[in-house]
Structure formats: structure tokens, C-alpha cells
PDB file of N, CA and C in Angstrom:
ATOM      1  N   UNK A   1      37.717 111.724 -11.056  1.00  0.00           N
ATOM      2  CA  UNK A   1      38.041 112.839 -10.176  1.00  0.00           C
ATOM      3  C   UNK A   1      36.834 113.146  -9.290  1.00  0.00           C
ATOM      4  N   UNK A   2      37.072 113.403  -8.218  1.00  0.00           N
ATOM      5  CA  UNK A   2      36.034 113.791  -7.186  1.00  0.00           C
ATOM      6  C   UNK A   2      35.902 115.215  -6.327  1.00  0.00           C
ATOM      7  N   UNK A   3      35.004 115.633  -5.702  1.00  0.00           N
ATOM      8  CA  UNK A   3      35.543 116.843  -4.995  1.00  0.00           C
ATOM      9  C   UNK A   3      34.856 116.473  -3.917  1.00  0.00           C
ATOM     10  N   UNK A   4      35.794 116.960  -2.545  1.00  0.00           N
ATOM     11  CA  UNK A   4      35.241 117.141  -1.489  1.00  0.00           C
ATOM     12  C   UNK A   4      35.126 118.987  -0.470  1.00  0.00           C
ATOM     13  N   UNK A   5      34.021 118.540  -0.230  1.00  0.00           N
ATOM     14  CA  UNK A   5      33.443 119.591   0.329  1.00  0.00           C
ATOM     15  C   UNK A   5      33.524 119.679   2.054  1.00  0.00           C
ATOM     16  N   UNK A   6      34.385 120.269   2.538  1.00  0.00           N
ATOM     17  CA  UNK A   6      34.724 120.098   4.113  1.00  0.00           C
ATOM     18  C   UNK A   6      33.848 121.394   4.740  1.00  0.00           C
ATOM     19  N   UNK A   7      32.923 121.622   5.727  1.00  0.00           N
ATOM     20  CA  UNK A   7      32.912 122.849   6.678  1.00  0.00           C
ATOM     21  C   UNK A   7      33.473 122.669   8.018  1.00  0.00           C
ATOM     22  N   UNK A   8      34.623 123.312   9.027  1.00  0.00           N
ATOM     23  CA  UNK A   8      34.951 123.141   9.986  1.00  0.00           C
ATOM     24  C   UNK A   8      34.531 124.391  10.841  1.00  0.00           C
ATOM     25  N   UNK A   9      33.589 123.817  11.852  1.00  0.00           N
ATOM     26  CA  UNK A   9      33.338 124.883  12.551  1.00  0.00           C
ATOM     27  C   UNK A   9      34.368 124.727  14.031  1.00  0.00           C
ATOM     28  N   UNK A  10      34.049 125.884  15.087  1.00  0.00           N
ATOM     29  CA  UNK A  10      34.986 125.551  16.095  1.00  0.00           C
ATOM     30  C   UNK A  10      35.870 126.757  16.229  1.00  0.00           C
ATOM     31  N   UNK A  11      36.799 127.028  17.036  1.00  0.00           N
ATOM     32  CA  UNK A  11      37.930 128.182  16.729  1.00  0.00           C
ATOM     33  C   UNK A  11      39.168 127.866  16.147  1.00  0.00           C
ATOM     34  N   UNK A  12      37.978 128.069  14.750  1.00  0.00           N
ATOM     35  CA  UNK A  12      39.198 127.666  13.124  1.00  0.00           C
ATOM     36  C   UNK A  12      39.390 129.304  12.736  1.00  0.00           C
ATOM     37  N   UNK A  13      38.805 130.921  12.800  1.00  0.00           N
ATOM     38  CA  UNK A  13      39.462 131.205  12.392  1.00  0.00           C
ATOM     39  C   UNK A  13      40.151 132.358  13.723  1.00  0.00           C
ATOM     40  N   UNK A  14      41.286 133.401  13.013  1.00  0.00           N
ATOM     41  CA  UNK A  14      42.289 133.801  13.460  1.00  0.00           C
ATOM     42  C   UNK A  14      43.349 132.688  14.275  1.00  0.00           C
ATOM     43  N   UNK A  15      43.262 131.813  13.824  1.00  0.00           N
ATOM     44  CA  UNK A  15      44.808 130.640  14.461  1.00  0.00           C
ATOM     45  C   UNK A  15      45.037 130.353  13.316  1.00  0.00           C
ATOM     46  N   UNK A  16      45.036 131.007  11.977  1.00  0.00           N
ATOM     47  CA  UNK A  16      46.328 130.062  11.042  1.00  0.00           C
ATOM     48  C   UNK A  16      45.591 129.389  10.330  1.00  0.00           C
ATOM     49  N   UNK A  17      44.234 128.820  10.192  1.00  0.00           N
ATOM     50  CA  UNK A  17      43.547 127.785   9.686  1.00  0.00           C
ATOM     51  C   UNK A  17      44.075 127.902   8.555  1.00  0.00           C
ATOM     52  N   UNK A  18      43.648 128.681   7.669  1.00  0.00           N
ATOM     53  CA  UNK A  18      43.432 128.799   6.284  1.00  0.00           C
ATOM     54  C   UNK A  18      45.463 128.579   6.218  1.00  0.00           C
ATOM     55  N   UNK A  19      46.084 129.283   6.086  1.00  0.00           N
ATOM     56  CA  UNK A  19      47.404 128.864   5.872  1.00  0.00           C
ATOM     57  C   UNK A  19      47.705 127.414   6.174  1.00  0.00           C
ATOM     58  N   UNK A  20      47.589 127.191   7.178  1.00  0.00           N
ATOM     59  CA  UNK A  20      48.242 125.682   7.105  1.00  0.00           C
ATOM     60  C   UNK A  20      47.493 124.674   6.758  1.00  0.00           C
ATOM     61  N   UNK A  21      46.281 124.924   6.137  1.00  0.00           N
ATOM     62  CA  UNK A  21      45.142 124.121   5.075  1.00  0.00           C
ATOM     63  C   UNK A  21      45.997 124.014   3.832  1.00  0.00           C
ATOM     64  N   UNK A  22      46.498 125.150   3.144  1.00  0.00           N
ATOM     65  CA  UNK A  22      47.772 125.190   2.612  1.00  0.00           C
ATOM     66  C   UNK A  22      48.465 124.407   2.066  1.00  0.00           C
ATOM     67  N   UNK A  23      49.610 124.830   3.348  1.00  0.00           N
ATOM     68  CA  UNK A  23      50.449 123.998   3.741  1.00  0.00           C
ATOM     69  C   UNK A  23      50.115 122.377   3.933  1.00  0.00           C
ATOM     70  N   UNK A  24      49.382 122.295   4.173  1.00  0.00           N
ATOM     71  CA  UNK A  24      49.029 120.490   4.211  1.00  0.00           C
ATOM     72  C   UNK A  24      48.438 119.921   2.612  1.00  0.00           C
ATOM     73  N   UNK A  25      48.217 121.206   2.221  1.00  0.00           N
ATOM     74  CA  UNK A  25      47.383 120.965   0.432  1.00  0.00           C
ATOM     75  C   UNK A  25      48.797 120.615  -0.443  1.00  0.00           C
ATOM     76  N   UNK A  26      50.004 121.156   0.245  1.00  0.00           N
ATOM     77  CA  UNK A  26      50.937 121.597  -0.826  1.00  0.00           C
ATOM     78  C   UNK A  26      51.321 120.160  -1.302  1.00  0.00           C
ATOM     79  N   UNK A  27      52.098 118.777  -0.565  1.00  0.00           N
ATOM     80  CA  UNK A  27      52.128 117.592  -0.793  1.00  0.00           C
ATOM     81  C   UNK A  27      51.266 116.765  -1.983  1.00  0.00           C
ATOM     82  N   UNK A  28      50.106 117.434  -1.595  1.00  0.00           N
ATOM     83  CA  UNK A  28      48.573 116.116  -2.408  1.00  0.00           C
ATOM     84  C   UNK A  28      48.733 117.368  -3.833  1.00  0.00           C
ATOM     85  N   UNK A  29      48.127 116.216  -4.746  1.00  0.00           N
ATOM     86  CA  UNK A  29      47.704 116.832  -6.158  1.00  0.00           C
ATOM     87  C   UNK A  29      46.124 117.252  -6.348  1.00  0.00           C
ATOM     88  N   UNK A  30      46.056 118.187  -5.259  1.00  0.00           N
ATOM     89  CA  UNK A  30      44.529 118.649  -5.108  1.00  0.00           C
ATOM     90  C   UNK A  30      44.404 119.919  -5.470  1.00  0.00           C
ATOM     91  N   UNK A  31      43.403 120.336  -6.128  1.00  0.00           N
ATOM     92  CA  UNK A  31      42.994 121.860  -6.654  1.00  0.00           C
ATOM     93  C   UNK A  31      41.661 122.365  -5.636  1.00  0.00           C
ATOM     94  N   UNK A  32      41.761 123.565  -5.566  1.00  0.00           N
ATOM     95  CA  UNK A  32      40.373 123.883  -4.878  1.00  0.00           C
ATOM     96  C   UNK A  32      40.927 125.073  -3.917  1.00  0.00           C
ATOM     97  N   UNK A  33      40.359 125.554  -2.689  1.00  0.00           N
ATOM     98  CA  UNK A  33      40.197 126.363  -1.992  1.00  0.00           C
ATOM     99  C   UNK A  33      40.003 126.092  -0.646  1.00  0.00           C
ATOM    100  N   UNK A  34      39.985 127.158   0.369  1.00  0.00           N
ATOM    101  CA  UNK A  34      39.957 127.225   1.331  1.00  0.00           C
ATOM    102  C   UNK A  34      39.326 128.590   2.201  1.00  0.00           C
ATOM    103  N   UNK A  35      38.503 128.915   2.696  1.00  0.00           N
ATOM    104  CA  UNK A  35      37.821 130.530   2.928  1.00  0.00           C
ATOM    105  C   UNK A  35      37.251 130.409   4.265  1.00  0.00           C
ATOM    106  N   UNK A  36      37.106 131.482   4.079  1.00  0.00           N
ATOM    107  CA  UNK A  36      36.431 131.479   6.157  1.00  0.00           C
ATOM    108  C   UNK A  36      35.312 132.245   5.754  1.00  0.00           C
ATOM    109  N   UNK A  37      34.056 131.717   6.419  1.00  0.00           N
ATOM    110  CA  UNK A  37      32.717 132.136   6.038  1.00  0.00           C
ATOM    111  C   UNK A  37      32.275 133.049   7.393  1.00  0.00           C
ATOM    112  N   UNK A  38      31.197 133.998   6.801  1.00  0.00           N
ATOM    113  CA  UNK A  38      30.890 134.317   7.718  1.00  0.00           C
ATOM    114  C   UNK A  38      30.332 134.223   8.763  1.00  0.00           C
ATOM    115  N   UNK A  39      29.898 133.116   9.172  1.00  0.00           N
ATOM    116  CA  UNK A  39      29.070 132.773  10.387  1.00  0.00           C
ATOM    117  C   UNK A  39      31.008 131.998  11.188  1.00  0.00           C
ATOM    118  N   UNK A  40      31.849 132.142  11.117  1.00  0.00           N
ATOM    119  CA  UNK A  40      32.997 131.717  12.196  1.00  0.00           C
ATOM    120  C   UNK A  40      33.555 131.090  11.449  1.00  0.00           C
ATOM    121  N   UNK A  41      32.662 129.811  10.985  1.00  0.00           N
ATOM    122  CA  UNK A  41      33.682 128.221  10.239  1.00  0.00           C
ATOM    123  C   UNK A  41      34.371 128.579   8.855  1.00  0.00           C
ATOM    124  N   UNK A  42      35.145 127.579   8.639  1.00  0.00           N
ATOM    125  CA  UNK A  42      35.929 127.453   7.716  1.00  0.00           C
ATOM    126  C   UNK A  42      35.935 125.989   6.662  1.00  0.00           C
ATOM    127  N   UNK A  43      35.607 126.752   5.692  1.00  0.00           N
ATOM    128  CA  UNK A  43      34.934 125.996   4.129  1.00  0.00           C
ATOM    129  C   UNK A  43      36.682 125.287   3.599  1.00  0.00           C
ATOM    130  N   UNK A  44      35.876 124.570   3.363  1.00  0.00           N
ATOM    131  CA  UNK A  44      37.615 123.849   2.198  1.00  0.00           C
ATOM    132  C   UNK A  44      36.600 122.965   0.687  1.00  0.00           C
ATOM    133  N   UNK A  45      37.494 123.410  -0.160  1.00  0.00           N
ATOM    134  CA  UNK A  45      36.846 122.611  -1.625  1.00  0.00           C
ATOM    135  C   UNK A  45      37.928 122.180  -2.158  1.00  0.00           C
ATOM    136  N   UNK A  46      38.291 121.347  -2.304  1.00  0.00           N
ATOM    137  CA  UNK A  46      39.214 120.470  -2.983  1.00  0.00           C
ATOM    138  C   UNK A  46      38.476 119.214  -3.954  1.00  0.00           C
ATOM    139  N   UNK A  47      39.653 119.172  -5.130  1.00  0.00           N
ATOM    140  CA  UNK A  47      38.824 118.342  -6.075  1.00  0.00           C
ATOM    141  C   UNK A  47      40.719 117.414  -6.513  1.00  0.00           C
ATOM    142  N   UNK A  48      40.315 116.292  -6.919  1.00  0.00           N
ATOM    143  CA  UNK A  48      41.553 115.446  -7.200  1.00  0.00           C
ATOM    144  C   UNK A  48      41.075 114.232  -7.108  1.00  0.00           C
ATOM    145  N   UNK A  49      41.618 112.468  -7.113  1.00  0.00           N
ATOM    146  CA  UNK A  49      41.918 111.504  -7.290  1.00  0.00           C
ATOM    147  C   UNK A  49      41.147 111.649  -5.911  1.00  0.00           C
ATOM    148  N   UNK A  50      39.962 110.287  -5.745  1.00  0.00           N
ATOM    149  CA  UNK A  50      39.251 110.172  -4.530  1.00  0.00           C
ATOM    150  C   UNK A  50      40.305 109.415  -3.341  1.00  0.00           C
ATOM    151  N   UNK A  51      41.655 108.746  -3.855  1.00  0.00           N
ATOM    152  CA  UNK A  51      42.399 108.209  -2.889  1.00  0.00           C
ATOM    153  C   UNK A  51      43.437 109.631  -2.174  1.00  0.00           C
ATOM    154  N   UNK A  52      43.441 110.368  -3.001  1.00  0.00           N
ATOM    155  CA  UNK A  52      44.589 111.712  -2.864  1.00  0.00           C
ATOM    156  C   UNK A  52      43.352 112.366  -1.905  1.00  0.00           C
ATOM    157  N   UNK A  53      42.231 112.389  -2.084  1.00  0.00           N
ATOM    158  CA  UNK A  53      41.637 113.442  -1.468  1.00  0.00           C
ATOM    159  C   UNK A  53      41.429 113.282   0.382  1.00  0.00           C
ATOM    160  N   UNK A  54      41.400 111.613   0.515  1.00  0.00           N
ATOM    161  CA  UNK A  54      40.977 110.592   1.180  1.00  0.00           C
ATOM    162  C   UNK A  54      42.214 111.286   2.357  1.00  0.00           C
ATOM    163  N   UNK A  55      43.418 111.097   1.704  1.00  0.00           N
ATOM    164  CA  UNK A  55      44.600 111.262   2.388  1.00  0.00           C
ATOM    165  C   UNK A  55      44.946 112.491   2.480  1.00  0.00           C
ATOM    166  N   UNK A  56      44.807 113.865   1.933  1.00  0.00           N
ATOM    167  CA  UNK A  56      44.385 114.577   2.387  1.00  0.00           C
ATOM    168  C   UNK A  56      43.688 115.104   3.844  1.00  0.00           C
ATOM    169  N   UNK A  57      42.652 114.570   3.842  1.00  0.00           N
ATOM    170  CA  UNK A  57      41.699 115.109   4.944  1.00  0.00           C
ATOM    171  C   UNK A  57      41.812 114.595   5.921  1.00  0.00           C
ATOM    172  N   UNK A  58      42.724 112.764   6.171  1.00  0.00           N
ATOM    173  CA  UNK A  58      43.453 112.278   7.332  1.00  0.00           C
ATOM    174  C   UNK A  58      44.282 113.528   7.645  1.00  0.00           C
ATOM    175  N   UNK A  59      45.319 114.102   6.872  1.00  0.00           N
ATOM    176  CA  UNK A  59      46.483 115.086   6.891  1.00  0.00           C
ATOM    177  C   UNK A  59      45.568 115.666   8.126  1.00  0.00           C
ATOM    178  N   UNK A  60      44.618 116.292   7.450  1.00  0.00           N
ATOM    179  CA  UNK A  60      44.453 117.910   8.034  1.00  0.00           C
ATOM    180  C   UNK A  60      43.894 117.133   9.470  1.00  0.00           C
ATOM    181  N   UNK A  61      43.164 115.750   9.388  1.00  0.00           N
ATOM    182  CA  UNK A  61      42.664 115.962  10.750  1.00  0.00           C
ATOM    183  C   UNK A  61      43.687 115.259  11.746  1.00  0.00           C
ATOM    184  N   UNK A  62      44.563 115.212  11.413  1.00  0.00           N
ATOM    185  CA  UNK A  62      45.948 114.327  11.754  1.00  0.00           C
ATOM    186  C   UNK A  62      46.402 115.629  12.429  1.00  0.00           C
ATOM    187  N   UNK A  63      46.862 116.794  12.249  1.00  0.00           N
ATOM    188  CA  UNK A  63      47.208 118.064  12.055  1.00  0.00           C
ATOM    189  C   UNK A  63      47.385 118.251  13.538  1.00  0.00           C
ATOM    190  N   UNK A  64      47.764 119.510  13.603  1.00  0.00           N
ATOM    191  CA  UNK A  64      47.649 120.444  14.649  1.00  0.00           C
ATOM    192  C   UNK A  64      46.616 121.140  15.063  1.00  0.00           C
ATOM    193  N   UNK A  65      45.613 121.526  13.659  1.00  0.00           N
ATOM    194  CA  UNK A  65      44.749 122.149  13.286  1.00  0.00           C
ATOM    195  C   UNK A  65      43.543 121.486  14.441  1.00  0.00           C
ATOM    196  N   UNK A  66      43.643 120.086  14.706  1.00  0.00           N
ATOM    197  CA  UNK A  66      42.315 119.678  14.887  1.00  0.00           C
ATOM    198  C   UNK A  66      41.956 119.795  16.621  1.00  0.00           C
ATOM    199  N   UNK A  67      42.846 120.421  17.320  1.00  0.00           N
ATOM    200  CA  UNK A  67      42.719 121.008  18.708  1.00  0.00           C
ATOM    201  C   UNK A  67      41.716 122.407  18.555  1.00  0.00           C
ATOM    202  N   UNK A  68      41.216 122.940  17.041  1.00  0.00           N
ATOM    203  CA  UNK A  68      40.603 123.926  16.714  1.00  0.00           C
ATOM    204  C   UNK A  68      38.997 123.504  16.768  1.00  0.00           C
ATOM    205  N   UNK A  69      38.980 122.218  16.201  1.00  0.00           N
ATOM    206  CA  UNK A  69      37.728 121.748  15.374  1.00  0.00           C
ATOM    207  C   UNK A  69      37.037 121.225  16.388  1.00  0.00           C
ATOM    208  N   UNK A  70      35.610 121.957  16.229  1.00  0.00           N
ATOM    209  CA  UNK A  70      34.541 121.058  17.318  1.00  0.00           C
ATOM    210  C   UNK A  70      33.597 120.669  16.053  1.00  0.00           C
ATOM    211  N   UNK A  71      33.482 120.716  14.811  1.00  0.00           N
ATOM    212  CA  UNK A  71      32.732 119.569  14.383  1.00  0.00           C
ATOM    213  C   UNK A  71      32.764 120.232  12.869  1.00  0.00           C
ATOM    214  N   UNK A  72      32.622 118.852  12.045  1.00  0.00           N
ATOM    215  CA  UNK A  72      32.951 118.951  10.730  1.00  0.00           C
ATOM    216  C   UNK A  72      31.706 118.865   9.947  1.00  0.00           C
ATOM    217  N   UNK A  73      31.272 119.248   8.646  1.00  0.00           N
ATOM    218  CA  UNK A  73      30.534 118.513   8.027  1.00  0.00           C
ATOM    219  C   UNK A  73      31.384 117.950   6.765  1.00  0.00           C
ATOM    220  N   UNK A  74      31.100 117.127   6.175  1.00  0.00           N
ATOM    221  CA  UNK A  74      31.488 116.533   5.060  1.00  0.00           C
ATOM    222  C   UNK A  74      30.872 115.965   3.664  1.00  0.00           C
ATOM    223  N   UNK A  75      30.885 116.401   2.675  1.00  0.00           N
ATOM    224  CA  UNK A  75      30.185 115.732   1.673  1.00  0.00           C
ATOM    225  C   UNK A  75      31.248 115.328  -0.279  1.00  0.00           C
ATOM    226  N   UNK A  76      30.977 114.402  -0.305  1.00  0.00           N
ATOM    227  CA  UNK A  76      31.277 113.841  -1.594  1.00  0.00           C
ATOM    228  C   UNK A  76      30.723 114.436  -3.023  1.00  0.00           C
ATOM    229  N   UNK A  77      31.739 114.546  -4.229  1.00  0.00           N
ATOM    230  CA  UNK A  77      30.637 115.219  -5.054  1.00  0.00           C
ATOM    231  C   UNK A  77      31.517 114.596  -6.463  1.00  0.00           C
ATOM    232  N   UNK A  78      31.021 114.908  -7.481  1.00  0.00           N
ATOM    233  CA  UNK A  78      32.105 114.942  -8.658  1.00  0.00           C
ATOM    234  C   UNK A  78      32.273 116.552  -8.869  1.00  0.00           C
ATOM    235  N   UNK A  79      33.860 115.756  -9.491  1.00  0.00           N
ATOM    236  CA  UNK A  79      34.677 116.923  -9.994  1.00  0.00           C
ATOM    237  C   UNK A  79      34.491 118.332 -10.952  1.00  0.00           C
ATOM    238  N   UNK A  80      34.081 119.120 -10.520  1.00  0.00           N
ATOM    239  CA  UNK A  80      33.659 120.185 -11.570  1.00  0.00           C
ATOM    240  C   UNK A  80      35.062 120.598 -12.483  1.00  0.00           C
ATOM    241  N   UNK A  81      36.269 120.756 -11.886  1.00  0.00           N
ATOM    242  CA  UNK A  81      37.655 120.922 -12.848  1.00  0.00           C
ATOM    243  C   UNK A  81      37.730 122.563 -12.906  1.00  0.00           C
ATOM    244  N   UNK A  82      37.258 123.585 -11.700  1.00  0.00           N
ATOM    245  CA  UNK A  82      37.187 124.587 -12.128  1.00  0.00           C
ATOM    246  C   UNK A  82      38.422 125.501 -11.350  1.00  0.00           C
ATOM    247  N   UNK A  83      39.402 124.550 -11.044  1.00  0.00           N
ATOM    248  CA  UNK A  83      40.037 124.748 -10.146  1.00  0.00           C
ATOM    249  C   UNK A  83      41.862 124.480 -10.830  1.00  0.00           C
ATOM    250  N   UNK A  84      42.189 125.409 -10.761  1.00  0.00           N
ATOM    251  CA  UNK A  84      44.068 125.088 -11.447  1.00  0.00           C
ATOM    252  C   UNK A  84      44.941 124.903 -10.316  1.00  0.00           C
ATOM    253  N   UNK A  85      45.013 125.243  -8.834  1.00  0.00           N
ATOM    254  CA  UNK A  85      45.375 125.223  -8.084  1.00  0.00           C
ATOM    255  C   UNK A  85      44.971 125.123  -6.547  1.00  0.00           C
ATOM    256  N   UNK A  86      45.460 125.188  -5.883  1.00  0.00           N
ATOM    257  CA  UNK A  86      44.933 124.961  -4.084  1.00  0.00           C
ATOM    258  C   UNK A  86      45.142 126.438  -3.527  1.00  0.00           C
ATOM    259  N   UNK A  87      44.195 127.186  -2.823  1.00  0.00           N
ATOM    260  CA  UNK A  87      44.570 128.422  -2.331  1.00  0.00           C
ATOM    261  C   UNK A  87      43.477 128.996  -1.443  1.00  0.00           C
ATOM    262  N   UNK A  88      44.093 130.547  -1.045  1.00  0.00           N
ATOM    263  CA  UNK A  88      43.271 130.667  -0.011  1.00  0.00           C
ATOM    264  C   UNK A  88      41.756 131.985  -0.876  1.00  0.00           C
ATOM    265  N   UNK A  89      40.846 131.465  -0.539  1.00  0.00           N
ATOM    266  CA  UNK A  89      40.099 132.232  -1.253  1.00  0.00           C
ATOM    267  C   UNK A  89      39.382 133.391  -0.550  1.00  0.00           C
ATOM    268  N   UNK A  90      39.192 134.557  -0.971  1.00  0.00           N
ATOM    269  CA  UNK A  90      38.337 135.788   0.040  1.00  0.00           C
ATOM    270  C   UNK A  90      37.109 136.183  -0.332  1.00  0.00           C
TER     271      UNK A  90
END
């Protein structure tokens, strides 16, 4: 199991980000979160199967979402398991 760690900066929030992060989570067997930080961008933590996660993050940048995104960071990690579900976190 792996987790990935997404930051999307850009005008990700007030358009929906976090919901249809969601909505694109709901398909994959991924646990983790999704939050909007305070400096603008928007955090995603997801943990699952490194091929599920892989396909995943095509999803989101496949999306609608990505007319939002002016730049991502990305990092790889192992799975901490602290996670029962996918949601939006505050």
C-alpha cells in the first residue's frame, strides 16, 4: 500500500474542488482526504494499491478540475492505514 501526497495550487478553491475530488475518489479503493489550506491550494492524501492510486490522479488530472490547476506538487510515501475512508477534511 502506498500514499500519495498531491498539493494543487491555482484557482482550486471556491469552484467545487474539494467535492468533485470526491466524486472522482468514489470509483478507486482509496482512503484519505482532501482540504483546502490556507495559503489558496488544495492538499489531497490518499493511500491504496500504487496502481489504484496511479489511476486515480490520471482521473483527477483528466477532469474538469484541471482548467483550475496552475501547478502541482507531488510526492510518494508508504501507507500509514490511518484512513477508513475518502473525504473532505476541515
Amino acid at each position: 500500500m502506498k500514499r500519495l501526497h498531491i498539493v494543487f495550487s491555482g484557482r482550486v478553491q471556491g469552484v467545487g474542488f474539494r467535492y468533485a475530488i470526491c466524486q472522482i475518489a468514489e470509483p478507486f479503493d482509496v482512503t484519505g482526504f482532501v482540504r483546502n489550506l490556507w495559503d489558496g491550494d488544495v492538499e489531497i492524501v490518499a493511500e491504496g494499491a500504487q496502481q489504484v492510486l496511479a489511476d486515480f490522479l490520471i482521473a483527477v488530472r483528466d477532469s474538469r478540475l484541471a482548467r483550475y490547476v496552475t501547478g502541482e506538487q507531488l510526492s510518494w510515501g508508504s501507507a500509514a492505514g490511518e484512513y477508513n475512508e475518502f473525504g473532505i477534511a476541515y
